[in-house]
C-alpha atoms as a PDB file:
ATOM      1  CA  UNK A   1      11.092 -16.749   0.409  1.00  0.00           C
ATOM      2  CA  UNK A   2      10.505 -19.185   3.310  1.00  0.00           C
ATOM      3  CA  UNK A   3       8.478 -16.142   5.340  1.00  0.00           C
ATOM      4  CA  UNK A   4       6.032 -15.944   2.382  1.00  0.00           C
ATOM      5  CA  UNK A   5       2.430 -17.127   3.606  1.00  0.00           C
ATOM      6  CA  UNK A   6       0.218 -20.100   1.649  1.00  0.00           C
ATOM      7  CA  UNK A   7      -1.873 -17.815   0.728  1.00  0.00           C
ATOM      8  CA  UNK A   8       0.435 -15.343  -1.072  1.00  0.00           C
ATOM      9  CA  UNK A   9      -1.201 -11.994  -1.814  1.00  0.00           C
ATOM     10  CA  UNK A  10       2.075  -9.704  -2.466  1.00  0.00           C
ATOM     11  CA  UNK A  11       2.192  -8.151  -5.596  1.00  0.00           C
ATOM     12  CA  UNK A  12       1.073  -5.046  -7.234  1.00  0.00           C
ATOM     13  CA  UNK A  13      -2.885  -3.960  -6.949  1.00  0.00           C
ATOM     14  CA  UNK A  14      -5.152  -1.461  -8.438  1.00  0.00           C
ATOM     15  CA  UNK A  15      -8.616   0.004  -8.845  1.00  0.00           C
ATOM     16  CA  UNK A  16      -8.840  -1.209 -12.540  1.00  0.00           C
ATOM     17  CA  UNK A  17      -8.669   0.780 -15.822  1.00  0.00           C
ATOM     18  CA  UNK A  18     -11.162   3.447 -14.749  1.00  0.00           C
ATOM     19  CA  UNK A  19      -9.253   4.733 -11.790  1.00  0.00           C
ATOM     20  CA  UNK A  20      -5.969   3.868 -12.902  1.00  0.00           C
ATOM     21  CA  UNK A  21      -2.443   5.578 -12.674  1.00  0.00           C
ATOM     22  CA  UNK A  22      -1.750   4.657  -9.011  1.00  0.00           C
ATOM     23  CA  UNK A  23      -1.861   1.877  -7.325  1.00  0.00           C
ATOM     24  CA  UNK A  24       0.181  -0.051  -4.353  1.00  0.00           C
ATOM     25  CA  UNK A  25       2.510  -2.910  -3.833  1.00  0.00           C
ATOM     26  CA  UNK A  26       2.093  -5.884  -1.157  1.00  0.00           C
ATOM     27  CA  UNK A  27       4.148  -7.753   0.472  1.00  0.00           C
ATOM     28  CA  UNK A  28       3.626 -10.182   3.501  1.00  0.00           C
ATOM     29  CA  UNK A  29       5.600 -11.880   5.911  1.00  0.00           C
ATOM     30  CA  UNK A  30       4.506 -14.626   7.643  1.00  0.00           C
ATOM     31  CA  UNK A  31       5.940 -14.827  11.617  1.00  0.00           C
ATOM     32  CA  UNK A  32       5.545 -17.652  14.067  1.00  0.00           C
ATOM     33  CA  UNK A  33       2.024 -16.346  15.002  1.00  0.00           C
ATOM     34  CA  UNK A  34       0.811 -13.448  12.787  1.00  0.00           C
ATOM     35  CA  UNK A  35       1.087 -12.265   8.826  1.00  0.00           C
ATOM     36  CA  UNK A  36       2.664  -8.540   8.603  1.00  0.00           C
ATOM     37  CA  UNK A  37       1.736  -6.904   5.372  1.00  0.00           C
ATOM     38  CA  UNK A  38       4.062  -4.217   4.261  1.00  0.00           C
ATOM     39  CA  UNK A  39       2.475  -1.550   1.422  1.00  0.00           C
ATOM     40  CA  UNK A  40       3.437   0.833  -0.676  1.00  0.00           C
ATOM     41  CA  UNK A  41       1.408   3.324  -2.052  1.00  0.00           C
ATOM     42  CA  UNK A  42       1.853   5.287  -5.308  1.00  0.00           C
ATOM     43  CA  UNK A  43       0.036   8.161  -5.994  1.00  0.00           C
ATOM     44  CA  UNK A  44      -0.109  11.794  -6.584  1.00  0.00           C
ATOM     45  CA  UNK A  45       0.319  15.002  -4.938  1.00  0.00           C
ATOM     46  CA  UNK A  46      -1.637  17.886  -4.988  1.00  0.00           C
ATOM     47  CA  UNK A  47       0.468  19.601  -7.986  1.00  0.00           C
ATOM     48  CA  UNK A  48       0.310  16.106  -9.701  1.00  0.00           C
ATOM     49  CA  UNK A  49       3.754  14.645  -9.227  1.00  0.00           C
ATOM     50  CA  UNK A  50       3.801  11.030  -8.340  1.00  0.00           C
ATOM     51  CA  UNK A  51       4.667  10.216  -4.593  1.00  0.00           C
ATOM     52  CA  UNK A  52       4.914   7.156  -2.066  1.00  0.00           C
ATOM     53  CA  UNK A  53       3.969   6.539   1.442  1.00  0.00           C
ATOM     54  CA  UNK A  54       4.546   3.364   3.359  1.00  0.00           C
ATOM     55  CA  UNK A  55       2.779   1.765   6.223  1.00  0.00           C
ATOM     56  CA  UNK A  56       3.212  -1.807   8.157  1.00  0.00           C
ATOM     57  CA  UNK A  57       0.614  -3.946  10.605  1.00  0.00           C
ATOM     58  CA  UNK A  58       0.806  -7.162  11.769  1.00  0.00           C
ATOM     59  CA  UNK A  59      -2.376  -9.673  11.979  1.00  0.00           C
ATOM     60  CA  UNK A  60      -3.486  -9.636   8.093  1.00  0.00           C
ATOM     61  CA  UNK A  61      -5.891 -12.273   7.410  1.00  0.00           C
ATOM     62  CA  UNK A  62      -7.310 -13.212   4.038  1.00  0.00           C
ATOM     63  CA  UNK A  63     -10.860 -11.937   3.699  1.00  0.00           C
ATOM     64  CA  UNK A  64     -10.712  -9.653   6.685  1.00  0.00           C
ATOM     65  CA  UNK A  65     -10.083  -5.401   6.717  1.00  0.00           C
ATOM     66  CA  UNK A  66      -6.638  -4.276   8.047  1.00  0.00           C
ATOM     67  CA  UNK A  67      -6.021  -0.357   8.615  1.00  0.00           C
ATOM     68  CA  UNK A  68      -2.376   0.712   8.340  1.00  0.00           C
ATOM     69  CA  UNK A  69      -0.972   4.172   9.471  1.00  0.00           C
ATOM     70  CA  UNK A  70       0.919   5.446   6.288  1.00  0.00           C
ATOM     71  CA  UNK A  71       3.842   7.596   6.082  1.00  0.00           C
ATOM     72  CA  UNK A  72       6.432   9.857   4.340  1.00  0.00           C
ATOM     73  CA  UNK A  73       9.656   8.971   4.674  1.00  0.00           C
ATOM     74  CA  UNK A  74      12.173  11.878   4.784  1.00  0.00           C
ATOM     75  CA  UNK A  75      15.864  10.679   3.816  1.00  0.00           C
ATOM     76  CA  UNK A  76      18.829  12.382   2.235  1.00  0.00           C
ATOM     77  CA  UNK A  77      20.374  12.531  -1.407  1.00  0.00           C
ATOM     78  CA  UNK A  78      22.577   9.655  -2.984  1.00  0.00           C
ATOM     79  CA  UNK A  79      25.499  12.493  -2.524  1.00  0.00           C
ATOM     80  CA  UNK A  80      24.124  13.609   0.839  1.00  0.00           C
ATOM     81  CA  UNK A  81      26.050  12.588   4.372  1.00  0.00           C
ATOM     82  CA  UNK A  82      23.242   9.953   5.588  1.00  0.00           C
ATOM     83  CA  UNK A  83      21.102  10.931   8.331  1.00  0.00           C
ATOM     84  CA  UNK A  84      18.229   9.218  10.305  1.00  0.00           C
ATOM     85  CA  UNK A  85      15.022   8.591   8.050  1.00  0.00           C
ATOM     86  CA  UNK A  86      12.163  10.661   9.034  1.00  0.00           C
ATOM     87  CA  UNK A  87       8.428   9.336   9.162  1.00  0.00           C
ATOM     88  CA  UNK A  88       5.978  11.756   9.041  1.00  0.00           C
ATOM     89  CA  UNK A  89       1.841  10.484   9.609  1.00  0.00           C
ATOM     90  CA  UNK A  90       0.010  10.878   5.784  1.00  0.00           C
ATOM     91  CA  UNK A  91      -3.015   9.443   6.599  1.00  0.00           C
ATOM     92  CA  UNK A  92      -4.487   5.573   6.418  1.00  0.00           C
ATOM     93  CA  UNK A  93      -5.163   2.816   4.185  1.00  0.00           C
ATOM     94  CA  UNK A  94      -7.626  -0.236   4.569  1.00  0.00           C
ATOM     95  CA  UNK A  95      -7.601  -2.971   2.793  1.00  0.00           C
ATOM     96  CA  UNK A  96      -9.762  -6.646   2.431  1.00  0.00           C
ATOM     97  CA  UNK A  97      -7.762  -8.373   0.229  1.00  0.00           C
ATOM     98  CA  UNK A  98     -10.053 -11.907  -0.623  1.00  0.00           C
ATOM     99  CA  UNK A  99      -7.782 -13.624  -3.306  1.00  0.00           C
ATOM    100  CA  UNK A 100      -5.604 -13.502  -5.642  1.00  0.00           C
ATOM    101  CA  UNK A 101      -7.680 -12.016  -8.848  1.00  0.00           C
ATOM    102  CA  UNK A 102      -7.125  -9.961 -11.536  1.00  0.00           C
ATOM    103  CA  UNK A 103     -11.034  -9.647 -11.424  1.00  0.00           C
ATOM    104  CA  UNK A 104     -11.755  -6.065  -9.223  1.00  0.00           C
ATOM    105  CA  UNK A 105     -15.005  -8.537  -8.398  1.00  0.00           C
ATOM    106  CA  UNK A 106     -13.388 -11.140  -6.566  1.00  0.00           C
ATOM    107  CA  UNK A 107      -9.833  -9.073  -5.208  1.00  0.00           C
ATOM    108  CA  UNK A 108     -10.945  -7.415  -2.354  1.00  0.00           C
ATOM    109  CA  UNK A 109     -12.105  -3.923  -1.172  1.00  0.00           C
ATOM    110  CA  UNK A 110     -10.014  -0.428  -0.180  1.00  0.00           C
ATOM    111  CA  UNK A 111     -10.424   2.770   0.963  1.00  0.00           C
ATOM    112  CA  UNK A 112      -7.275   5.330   1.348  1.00  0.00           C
ATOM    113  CA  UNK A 113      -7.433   8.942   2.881  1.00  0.00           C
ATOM    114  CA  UNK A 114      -4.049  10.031   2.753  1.00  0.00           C
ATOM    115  CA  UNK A 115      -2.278  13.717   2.244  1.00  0.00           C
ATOM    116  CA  UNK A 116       0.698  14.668   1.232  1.00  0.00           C
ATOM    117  CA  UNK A 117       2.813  16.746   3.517  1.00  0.00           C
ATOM    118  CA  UNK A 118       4.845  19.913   2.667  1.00  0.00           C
ATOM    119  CA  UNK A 119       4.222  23.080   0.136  1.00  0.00           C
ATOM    120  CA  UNK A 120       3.137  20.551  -2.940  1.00  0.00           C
ATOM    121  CA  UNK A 121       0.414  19.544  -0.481  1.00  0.00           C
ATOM    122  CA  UNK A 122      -2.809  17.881  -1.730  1.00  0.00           C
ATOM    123  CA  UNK A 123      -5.130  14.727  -0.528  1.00  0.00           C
ATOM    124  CA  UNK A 124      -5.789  11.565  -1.580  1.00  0.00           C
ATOM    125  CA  UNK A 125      -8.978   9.996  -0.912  1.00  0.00           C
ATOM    126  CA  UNK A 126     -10.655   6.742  -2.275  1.00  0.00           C
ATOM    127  CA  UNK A 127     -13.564   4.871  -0.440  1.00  0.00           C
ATOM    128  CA  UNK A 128     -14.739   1.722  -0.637  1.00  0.00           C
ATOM    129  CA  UNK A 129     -13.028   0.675  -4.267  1.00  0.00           C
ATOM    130  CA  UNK A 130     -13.060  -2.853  -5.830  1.00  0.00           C
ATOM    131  CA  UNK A 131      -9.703  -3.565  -6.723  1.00  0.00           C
ATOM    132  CA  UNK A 132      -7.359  -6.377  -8.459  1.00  0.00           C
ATOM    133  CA  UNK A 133      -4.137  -7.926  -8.716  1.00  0.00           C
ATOM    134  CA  UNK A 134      -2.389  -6.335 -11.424  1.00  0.00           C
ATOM    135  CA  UNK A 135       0.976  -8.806 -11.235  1.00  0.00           C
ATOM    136  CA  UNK A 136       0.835 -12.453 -10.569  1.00  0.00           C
ATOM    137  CA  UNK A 137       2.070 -12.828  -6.903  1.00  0.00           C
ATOM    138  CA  UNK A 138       5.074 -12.626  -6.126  1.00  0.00           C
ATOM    139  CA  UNK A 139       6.817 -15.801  -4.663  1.00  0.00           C
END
């Protein structure tokens, strides 16, 4: 709670009700000289079954783009012996994020081109989207 910025944009965004059905959750961090901004994003593979990737950058700024490298994470089972998580490279997300608004005309801008790896396979590829804050941030 103490590492949240001023400016708190964490919370769950979307693309609206026309492109809706995935979306992404935010969090930041504020450090002594920088704001990291941690994402999760929920979408779908290429047979249709919902996925997540994750990616992390430091130096987010209100009104500016950041690009984060996402991933897959490959773990184990809840009954599985655990092992070292895996990240494999799914593609990239930017994101403007301008304020906190539920109105896709004020929220910011993002564009996502991200695949998922393995046999279910597929991409996922958005450009340039107005999007909103579908929660109220989180504090």
């Amino acid at each position: 709670y103490s590492q949240k910025p001023q400016n708190n944009l964490s919370g769950l965004w979307w693309a609206g009700g026309e492109d809706s059905g995935w979306g992404w959750s935010v969090s930041l961090v504020e450090r002594e000289d920088t704001t990291d901004m941690v994402v999760v994003l929920y979408y779908y593979d290429g047979q249709g079954n919902p996925r997540w990737l994750i990616g992390q950058q430091s130096g987010f700024v209100a009104g500016e783009p950041i690009t984060l490298d996402m991933d897959m994470v490959k773990g184990y089972s809840r009954n599985s012996t655990p092992t070292d998580l895996e990240f494999i490279p799914a593609g990239t997300m930017s994101l403007t994020l301008n304020q906190a608004s539920n109105n896709l005309n004020q929220g910011g801008m993002m564009s996502i081109d991200v695949t998922y790896p393995g046999p279910e396979g597929g991409s996922w590829v958005r450009d340039d989207v107005q999007v909103a804050l579908f929660s109220t941030p989180r504090n």
